[in-house]
C-alpha atoms as a PDB file:
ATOM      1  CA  UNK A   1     -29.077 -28.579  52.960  1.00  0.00           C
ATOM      2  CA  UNK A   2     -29.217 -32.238  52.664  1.00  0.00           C
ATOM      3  CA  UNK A   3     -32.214 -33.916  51.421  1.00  0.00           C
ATOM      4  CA  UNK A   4     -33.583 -36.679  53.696  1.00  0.00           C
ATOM      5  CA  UNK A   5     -35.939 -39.062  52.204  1.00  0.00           C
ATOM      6  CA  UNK A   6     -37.688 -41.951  53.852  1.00  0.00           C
ATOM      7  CA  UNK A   7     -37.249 -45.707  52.818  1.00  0.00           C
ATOM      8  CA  UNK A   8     -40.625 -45.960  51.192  1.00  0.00           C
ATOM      9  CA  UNK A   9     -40.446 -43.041  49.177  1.00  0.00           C
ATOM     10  CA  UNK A  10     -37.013 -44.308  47.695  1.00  0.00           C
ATOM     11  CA  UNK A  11     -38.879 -47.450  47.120  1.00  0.00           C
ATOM     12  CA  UNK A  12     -41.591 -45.383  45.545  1.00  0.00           C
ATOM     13  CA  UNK A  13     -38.961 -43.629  43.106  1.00  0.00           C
ATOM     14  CA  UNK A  14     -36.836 -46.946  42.207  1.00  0.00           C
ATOM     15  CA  UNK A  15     -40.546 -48.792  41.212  1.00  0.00           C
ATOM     16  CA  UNK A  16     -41.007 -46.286  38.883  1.00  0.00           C
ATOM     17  CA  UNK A  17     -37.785 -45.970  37.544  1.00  0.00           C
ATOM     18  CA  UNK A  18     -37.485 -49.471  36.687  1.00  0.00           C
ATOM     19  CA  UNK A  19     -41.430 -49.404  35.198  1.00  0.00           C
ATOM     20  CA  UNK A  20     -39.712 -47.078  33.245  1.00  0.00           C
ATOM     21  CA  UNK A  21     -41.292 -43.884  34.360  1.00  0.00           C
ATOM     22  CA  UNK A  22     -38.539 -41.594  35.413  1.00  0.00           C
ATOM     23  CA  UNK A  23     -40.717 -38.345  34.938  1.00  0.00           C
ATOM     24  CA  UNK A  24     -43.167 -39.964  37.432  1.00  0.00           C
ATOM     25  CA  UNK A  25     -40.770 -40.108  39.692  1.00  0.00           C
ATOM     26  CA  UNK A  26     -39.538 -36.946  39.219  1.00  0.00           C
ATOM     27  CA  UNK A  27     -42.652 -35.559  39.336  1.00  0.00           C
ATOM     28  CA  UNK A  28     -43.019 -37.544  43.245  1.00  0.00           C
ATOM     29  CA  UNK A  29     -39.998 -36.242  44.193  1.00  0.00           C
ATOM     30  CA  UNK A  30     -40.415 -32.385  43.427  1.00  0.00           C
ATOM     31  CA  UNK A  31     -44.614 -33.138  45.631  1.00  0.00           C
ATOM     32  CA  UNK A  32     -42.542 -34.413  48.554  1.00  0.00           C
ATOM     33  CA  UNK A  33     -39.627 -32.240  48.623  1.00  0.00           C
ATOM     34  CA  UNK A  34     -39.976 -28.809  46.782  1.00  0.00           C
ATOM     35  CA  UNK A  35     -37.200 -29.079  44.514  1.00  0.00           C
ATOM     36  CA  UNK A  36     -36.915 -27.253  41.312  1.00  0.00           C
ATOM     37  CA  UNK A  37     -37.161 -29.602  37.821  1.00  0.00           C
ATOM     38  CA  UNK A  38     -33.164 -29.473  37.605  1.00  0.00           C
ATOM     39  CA  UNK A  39     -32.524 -30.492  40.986  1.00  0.00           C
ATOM     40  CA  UNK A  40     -35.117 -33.411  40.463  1.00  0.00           C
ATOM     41  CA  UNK A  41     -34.188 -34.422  37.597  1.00  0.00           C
ATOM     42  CA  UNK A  42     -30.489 -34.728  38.762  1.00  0.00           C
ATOM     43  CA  UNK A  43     -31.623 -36.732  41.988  1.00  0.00           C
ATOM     44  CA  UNK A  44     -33.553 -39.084  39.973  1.00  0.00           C
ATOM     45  CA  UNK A  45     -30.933 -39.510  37.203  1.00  0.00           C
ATOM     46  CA  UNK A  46     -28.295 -40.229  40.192  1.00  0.00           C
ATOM     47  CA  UNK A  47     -30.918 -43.089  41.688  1.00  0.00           C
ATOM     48  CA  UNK A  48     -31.429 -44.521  38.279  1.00  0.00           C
ATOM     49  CA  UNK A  49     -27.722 -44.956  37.464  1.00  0.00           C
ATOM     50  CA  UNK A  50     -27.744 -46.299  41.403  1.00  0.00           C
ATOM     51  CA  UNK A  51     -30.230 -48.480  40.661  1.00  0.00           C
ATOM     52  CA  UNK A  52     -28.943 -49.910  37.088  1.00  0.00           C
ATOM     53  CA  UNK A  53     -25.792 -50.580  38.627  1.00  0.00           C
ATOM     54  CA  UNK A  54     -27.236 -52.534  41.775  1.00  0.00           C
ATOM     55  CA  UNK A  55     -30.045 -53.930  39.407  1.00  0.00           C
ATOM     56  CA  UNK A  56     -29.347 -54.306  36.124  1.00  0.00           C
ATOM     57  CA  UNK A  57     -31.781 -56.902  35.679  1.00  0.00           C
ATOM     58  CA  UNK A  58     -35.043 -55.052  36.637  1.00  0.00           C
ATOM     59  CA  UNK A  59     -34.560 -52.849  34.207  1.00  0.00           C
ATOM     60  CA  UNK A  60     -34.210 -55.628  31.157  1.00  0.00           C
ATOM     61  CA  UNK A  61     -37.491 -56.243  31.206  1.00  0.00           C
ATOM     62  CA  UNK A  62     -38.965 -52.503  30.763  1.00  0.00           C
ATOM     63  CA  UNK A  63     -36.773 -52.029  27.720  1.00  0.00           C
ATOM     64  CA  UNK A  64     -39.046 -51.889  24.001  1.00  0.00           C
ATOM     65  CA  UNK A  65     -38.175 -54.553  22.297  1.00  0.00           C
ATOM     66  CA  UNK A  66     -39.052 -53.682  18.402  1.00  0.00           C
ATOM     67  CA  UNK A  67     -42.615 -53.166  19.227  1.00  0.00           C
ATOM     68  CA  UNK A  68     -42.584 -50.072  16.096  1.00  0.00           C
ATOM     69  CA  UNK A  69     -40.775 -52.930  13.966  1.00  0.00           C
ATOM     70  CA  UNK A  70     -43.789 -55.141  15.070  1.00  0.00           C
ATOM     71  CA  UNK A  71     -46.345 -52.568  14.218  1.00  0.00           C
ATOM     72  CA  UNK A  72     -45.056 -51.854  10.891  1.00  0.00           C
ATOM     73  CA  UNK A  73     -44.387 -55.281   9.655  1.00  0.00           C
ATOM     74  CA  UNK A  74     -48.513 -55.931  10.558  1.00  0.00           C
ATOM     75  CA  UNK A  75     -49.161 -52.930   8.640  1.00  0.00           C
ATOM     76  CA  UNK A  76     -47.141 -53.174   6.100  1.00  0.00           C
ATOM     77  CA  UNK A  77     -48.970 -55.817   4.165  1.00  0.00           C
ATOM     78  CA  UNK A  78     -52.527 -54.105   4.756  1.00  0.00           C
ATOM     79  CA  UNK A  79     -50.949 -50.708   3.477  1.00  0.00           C
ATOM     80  CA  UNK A  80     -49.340 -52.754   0.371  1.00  0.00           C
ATOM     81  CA  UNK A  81     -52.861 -54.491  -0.305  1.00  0.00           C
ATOM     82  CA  UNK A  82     -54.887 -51.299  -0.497  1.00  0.00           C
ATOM     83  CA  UNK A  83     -52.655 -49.697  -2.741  1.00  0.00           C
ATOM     84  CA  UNK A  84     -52.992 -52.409  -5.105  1.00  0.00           C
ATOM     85  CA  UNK A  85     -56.898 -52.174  -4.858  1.00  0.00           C
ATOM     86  CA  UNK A  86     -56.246 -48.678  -5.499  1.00  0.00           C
ATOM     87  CA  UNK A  87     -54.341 -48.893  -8.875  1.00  0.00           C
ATOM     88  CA  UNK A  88     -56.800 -51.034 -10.403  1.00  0.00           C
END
């Protein structure tokens, strides 16, 4: 049995996979066809390397960039300070 989806909700699956949200879109593809997780997942996975291929530049832009590296060099110094107040 083939599965036959429409235009739109392709269109629904690739914005999510290039927002980054590919269990979203698994998730709207098990709703609107009754697939099982593995089958899903599979589908998706097979419309994301589709996609990257075709794509490659939507995707750029959902990629984290350092944002933990970010975080911890603005705590850092605030951790560094209060364990000098500490000490004293």
């Amino acid at each position: 049995m083939a599965l036959e989806l429409t235009p739109e909700q392709k269109q629904s699956f690739a914005e999510a996979l290039y927002a980054g949200n590919k269990i979203a879109a698994i998730k709207q593809l098990r709703e609107a066809s009754g697939l099982g997780l593995k089958e899903s997942k599979d589908i998706i996975e097979r419309l994301e390397s589709d996609l990257r291929a075709a794509h490659p530049e939507r995707f750029a832009a959902s990629k984290k960039s350092g944002g933990c590296l970010v975080l911890l060099i603005m705590v850092f110094p605030v951790g560094v300070l209060l364990w000098l107040l500490l000490r004293r």
